[in-house]
PDB file of N, CA and C in Angstrom:
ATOM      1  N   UNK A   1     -34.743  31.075 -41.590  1.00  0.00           N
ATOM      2  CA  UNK A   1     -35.558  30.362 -40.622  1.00  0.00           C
ATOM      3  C   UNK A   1     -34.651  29.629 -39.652  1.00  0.00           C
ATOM      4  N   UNK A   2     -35.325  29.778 -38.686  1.00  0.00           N
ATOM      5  CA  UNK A   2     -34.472  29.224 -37.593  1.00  0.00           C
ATOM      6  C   UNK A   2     -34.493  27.366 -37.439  1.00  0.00           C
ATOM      7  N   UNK A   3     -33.317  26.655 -37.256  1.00  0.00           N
ATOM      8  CA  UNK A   3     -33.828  25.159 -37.292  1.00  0.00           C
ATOM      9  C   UNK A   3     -33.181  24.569 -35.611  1.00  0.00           C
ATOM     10  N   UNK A   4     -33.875  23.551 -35.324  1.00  0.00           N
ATOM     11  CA  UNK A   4     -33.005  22.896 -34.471  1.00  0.00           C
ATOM     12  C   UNK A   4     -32.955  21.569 -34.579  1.00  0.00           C
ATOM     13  N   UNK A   5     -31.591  20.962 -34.096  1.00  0.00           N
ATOM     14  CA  UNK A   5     -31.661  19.459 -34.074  1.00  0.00           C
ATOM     15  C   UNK A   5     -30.807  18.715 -33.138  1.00  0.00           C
ATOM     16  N   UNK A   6     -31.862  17.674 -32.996  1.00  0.00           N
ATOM     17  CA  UNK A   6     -31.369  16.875 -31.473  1.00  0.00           C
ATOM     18  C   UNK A   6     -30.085  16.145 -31.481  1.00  0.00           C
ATOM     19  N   UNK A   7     -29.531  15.641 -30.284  1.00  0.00           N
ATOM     20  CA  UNK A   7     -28.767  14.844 -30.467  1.00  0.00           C
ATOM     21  C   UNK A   7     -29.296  13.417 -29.871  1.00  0.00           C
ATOM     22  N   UNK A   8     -28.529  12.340 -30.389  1.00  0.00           N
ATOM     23  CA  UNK A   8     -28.929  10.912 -29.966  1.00  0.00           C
ATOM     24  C   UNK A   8     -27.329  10.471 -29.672  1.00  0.00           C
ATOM     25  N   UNK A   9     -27.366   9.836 -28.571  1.00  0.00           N
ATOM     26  CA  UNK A   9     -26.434   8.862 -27.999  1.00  0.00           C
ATOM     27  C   UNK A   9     -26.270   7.648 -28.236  1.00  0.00           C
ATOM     28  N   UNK A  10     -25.220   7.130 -28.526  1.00  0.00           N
ATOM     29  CA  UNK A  10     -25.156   5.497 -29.306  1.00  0.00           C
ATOM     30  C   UNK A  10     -24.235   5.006 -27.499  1.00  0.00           C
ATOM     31  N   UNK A  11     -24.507   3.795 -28.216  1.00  0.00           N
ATOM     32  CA  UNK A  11     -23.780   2.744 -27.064  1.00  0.00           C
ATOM     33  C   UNK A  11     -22.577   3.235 -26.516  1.00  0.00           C
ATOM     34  N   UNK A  12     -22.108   3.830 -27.407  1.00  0.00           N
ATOM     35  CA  UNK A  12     -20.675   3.582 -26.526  1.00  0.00           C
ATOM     36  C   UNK A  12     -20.634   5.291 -25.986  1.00  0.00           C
ATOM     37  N   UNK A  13     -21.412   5.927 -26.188  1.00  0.00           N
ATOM     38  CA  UNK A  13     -21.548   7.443 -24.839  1.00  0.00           C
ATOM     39  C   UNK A  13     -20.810   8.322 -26.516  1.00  0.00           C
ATOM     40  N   UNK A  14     -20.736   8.208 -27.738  1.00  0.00           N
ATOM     41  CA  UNK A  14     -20.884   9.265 -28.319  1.00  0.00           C
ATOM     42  C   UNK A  14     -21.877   9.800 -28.918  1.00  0.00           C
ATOM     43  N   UNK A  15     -22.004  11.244 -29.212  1.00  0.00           N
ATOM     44  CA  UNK A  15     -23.090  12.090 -29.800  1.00  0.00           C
ATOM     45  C   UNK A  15     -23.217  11.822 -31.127  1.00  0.00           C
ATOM     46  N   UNK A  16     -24.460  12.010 -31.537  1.00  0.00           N
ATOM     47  CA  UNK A  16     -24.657  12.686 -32.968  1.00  0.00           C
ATOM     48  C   UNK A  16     -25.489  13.216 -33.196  1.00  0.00           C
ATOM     49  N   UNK A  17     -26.058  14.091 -34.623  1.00  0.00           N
ATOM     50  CA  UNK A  17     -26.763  14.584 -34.659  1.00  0.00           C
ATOM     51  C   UNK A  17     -28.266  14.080 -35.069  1.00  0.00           C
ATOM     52  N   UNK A  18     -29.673  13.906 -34.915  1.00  0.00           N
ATOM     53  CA  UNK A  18     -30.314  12.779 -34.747  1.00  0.00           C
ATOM     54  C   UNK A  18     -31.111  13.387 -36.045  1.00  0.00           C
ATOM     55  N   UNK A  19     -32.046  12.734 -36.469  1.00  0.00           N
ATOM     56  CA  UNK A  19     -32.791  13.278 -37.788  1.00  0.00           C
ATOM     57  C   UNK A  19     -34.388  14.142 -37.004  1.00  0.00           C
ATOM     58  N   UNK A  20     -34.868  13.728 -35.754  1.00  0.00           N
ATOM     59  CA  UNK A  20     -35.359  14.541 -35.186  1.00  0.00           C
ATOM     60  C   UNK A  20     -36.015  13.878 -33.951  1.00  0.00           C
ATOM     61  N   UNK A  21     -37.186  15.089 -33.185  1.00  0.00           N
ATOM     62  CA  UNK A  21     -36.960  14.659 -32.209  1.00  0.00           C
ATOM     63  C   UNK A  21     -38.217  13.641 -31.703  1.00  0.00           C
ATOM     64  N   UNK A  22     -37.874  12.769 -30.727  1.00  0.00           N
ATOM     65  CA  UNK A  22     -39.022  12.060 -30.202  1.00  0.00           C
ATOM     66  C   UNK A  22     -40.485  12.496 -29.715  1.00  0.00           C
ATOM     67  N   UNK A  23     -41.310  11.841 -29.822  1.00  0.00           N
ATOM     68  CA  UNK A  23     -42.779  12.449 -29.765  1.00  0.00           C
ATOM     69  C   UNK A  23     -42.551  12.733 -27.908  1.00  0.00           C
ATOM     70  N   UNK A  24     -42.112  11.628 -27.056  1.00  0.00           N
ATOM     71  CA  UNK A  24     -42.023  11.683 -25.898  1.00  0.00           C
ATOM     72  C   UNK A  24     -41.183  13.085 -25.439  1.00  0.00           C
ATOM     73  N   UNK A  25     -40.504  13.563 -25.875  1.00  0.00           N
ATOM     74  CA  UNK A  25     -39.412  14.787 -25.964  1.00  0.00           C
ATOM     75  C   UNK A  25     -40.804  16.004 -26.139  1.00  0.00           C
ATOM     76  N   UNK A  26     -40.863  15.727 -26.932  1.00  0.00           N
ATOM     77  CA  UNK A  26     -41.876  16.918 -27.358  1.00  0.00           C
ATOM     78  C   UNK A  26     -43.098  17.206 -26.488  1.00  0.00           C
ATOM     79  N   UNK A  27     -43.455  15.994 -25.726  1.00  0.00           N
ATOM     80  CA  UNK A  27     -44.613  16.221 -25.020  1.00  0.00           C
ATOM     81  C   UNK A  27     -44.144  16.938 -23.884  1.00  0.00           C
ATOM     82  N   UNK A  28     -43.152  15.775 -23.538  1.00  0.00           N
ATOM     83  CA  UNK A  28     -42.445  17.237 -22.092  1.00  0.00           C
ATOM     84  C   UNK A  28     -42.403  17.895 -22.433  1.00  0.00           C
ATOM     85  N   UNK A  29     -42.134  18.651 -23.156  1.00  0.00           N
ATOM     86  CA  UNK A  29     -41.500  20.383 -24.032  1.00  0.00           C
ATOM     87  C   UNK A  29     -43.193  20.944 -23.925  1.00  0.00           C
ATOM     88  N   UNK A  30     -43.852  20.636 -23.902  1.00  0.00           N
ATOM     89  CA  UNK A  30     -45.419  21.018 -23.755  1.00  0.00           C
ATOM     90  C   UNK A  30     -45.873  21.743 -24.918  1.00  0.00           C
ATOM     91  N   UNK A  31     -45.688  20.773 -26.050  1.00  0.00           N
ATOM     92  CA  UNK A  31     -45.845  21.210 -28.269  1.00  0.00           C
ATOM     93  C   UNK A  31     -46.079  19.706 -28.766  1.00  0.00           C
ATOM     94  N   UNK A  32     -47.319  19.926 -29.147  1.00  0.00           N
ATOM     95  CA  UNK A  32     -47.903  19.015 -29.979  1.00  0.00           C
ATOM     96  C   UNK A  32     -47.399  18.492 -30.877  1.00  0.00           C
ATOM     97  N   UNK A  33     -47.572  17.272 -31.616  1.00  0.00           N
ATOM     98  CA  UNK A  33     -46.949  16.533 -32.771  1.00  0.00           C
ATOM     99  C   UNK A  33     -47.229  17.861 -33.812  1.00  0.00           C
ATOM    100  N   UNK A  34     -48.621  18.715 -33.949  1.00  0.00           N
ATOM    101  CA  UNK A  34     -48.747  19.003 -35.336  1.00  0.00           C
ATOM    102  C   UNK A  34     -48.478  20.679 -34.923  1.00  0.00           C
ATOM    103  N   UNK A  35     -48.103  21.028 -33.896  1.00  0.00           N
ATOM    104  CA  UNK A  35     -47.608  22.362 -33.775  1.00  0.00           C
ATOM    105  C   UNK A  35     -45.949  21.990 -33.925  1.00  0.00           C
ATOM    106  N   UNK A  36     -45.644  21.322 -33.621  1.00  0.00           N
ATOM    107  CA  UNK A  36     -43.809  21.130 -33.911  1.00  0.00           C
ATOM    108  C   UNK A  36     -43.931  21.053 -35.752  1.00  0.00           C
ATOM    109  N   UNK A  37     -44.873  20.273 -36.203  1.00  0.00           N
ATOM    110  CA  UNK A  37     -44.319  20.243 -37.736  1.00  0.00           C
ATOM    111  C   UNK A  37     -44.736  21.618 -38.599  1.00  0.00           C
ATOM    112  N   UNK A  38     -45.789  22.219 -37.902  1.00  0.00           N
ATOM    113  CA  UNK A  38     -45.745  23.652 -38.104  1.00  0.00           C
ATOM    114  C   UNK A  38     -44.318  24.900 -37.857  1.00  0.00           C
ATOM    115  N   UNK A  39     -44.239  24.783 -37.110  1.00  0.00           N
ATOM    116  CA  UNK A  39     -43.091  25.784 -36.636  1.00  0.00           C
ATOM    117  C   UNK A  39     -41.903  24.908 -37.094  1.00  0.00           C
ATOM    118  N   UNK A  40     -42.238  24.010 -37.897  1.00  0.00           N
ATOM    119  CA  UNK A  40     -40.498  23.509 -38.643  1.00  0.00           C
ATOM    120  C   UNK A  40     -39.009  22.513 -37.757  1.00  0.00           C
ATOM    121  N   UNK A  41     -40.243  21.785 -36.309  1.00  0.00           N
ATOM    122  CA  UNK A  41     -39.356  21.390 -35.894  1.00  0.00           C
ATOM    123  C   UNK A  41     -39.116  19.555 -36.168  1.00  0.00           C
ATOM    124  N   UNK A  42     -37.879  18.874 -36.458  1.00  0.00           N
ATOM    125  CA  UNK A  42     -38.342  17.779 -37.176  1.00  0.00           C
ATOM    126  C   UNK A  42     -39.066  16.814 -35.804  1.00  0.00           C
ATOM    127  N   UNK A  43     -39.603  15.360 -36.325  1.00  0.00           N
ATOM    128  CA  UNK A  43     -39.793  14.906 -35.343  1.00  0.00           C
ATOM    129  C   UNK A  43     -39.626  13.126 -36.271  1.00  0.00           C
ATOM    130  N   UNK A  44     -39.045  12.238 -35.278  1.00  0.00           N
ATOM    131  CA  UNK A  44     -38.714  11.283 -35.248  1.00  0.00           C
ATOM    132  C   UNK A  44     -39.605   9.455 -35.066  1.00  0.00           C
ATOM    133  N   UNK A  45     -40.500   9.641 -35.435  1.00  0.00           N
ATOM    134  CA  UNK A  45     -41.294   8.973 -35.265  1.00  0.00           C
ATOM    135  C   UNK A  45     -40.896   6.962 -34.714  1.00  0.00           C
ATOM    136  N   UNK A  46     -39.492   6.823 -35.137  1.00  0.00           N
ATOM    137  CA  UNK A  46     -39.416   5.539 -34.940  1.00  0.00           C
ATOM    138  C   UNK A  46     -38.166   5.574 -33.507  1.00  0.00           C
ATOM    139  N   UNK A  47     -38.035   6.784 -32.903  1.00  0.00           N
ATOM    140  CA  UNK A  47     -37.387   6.970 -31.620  1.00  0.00           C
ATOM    141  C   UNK A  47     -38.426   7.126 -30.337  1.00  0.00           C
ATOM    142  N   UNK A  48     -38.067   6.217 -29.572  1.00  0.00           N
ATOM    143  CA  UNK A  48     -38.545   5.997 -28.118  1.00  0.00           C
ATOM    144  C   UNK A  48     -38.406   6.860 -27.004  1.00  0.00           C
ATOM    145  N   UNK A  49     -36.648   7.397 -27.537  1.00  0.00           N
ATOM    146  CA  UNK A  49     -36.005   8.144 -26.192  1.00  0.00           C
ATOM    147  C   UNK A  49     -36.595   9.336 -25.941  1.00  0.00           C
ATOM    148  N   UNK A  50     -35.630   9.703 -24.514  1.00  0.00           N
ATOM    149  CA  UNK A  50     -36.563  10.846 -23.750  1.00  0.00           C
ATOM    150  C   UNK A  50     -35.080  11.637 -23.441  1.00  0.00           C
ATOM    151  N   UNK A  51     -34.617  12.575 -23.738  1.00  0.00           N
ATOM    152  CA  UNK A  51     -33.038  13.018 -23.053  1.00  0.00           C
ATOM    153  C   UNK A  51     -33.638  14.631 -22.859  1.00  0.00           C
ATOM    154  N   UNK A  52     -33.225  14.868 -21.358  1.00  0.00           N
ATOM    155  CA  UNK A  52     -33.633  15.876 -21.255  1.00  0.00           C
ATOM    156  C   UNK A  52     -33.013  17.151 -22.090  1.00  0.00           C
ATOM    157  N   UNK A  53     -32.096  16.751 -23.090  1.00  0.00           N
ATOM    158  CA  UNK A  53     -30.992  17.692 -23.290  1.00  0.00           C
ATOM    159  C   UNK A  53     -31.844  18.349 -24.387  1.00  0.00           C
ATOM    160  N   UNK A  54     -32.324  17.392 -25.091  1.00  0.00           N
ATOM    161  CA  UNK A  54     -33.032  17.745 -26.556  1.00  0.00           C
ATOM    162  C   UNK A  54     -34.734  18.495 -26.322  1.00  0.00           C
ATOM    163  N   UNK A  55     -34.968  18.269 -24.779  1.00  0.00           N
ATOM    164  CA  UNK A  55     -36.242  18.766 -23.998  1.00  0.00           C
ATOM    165  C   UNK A  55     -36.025  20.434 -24.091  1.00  0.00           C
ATOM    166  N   UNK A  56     -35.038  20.188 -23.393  1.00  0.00           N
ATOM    167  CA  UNK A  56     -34.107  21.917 -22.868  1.00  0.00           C
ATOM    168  C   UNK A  56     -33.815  22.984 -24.626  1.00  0.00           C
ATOM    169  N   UNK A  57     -34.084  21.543 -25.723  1.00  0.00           N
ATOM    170  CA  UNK A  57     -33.456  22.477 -26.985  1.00  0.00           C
ATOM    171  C   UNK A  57     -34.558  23.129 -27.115  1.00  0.00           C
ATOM    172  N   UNK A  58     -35.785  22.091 -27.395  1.00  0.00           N
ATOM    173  CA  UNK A  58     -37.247  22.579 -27.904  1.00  0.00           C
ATOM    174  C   UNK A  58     -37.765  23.487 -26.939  1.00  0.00           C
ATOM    175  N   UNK A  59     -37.569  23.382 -25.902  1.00  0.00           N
ATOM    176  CA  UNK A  59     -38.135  24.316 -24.960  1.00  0.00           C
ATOM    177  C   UNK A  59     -37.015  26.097 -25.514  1.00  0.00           C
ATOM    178  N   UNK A  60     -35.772  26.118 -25.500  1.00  0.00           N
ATOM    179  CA  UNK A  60     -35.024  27.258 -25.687  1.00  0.00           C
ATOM    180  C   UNK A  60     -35.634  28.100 -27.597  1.00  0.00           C
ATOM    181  N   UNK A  61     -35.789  26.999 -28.177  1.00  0.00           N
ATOM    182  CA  UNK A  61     -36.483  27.146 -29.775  1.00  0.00           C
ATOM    183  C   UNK A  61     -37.270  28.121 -29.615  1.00  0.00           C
ATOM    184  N   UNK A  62     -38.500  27.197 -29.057  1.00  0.00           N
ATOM    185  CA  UNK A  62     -39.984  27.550 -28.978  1.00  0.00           C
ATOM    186  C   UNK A  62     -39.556  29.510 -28.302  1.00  0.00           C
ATOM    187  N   UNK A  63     -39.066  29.515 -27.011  1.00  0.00           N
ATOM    188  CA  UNK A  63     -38.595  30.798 -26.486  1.00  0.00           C
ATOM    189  C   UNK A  63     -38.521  31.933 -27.517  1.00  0.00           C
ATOM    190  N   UNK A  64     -37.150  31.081 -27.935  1.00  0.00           N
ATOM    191  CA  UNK A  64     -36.940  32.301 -29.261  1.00  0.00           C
ATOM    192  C   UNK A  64     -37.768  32.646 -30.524  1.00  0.00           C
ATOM    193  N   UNK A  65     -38.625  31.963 -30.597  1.00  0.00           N
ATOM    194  CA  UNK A  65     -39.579  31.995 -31.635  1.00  0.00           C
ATOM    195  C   UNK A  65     -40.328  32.659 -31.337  1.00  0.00           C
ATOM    196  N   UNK A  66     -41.179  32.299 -29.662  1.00  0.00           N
ATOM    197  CA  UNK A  66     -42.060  33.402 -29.087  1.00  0.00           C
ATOM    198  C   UNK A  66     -41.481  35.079 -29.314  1.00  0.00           C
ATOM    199  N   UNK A  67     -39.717  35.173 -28.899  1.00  0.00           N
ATOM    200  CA  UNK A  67     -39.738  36.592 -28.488  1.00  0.00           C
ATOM    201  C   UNK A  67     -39.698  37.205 -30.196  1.00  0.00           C
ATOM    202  N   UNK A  68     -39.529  36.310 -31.104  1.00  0.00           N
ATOM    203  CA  UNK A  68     -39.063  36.944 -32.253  1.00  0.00           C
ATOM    204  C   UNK A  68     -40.289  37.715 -33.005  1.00  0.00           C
ATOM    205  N   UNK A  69     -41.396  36.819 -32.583  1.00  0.00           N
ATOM    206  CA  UNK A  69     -42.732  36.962 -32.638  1.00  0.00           C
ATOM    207  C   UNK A  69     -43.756  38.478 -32.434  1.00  0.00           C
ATOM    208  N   UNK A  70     -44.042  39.213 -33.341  1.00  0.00           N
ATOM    209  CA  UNK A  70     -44.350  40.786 -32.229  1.00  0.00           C
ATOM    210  C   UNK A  70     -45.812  40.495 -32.810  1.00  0.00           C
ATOM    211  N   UNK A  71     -46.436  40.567 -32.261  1.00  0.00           N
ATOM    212  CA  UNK A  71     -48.322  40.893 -31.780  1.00  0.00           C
ATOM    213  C   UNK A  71     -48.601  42.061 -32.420  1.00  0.00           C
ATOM    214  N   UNK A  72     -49.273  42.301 -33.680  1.00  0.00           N
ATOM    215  CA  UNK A  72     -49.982  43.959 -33.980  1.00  0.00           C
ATOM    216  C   UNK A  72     -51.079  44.155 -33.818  1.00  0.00           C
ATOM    217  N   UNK A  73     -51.556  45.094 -32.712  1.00  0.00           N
ATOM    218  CA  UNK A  73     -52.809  45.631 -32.327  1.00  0.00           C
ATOM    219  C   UNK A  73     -53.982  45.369 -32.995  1.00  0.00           C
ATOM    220  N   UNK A  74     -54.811  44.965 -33.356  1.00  0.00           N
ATOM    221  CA  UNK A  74     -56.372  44.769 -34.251  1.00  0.00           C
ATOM    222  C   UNK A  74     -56.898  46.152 -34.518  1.00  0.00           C
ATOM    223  N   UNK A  75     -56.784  46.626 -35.356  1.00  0.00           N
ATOM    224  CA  UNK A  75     -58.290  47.448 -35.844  1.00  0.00           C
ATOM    225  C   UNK A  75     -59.233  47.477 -35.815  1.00  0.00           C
ATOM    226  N   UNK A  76     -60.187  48.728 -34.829  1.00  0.00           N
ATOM    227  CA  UNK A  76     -61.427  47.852 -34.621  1.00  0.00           C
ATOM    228  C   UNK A  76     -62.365  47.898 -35.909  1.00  0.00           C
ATOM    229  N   UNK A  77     -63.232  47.404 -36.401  1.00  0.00           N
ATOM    230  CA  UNK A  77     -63.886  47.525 -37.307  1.00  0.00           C
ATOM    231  C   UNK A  77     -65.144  48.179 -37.437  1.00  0.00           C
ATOM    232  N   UNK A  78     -65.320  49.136 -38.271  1.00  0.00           N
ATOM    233  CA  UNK A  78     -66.153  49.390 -38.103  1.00  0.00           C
ATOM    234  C   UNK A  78     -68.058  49.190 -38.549  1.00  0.00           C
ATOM    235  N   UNK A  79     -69.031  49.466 -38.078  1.00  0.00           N
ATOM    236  CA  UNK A  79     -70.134  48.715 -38.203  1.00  0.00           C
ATOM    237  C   UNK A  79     -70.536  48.677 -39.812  1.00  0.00           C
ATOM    238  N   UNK A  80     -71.418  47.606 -40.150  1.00  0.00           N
ATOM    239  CA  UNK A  80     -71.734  47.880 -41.612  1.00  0.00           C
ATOM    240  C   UNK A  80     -72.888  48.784 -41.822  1.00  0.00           C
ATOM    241  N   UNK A  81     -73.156  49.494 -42.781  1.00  0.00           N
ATOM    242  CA  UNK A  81     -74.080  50.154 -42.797  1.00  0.00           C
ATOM    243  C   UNK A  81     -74.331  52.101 -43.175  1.00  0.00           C
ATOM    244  N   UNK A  82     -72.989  52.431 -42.541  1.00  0.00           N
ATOM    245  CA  UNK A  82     -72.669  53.742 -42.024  1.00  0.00           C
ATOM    246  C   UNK A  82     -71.991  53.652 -43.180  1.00  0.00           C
ATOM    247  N   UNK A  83     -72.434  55.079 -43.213  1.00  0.00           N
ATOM    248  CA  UNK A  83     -71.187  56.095 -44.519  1.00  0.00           C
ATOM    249  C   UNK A  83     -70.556  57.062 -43.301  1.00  0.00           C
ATOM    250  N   UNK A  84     -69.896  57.157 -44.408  1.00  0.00           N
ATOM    251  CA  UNK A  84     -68.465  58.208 -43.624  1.00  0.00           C
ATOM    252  C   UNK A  84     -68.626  59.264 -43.979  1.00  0.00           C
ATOM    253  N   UNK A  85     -69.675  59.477 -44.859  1.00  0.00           N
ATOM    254  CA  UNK A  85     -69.546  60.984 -44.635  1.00  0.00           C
ATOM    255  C   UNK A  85     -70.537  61.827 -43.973  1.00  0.00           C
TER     256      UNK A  85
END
């Protein structure tokens, strides 16, 4: 399974890796609180911030998830009632 995780910036301009991502992050990214915890992405509930960097992750995720994703045709069904032979 595929994971991703944000980074958070401390005072003095270094990175780390954050435990997940902000609800505000996610809304730009245009994915719901309960579709991110579906598709396995974490989310951070006591973070405020907004960095577009971690926007650009969830948005590239979600992408790859879509293309990994393949659609199989429906069967149509047929009526009740009818025999087949």
């Amino acid at each position: 399974m595929m994971s991703t995780k944000p980074k958070v910036f401390k005072q003095d301009g270094n990175q780390r890796s954050g435990k997940g991502f902000s609800r505000e992050e996610l809304k730009k990214a245009g994915i719901s609180s309960k579709d991110a915890l579906r598709f396995g992405i974490p989310i951070d509930s006591k973070r405020k911030t907004l960095h577009e960097e971690n926007v650009d992750s969830v948005k590239a995720f979600l992408k790859a998830r879509k293309a990994k994703v393949v659609s199989k045709p429906k069967k149509p069904k047929e009526p009740k009632g009818k025999s087949k032979s």
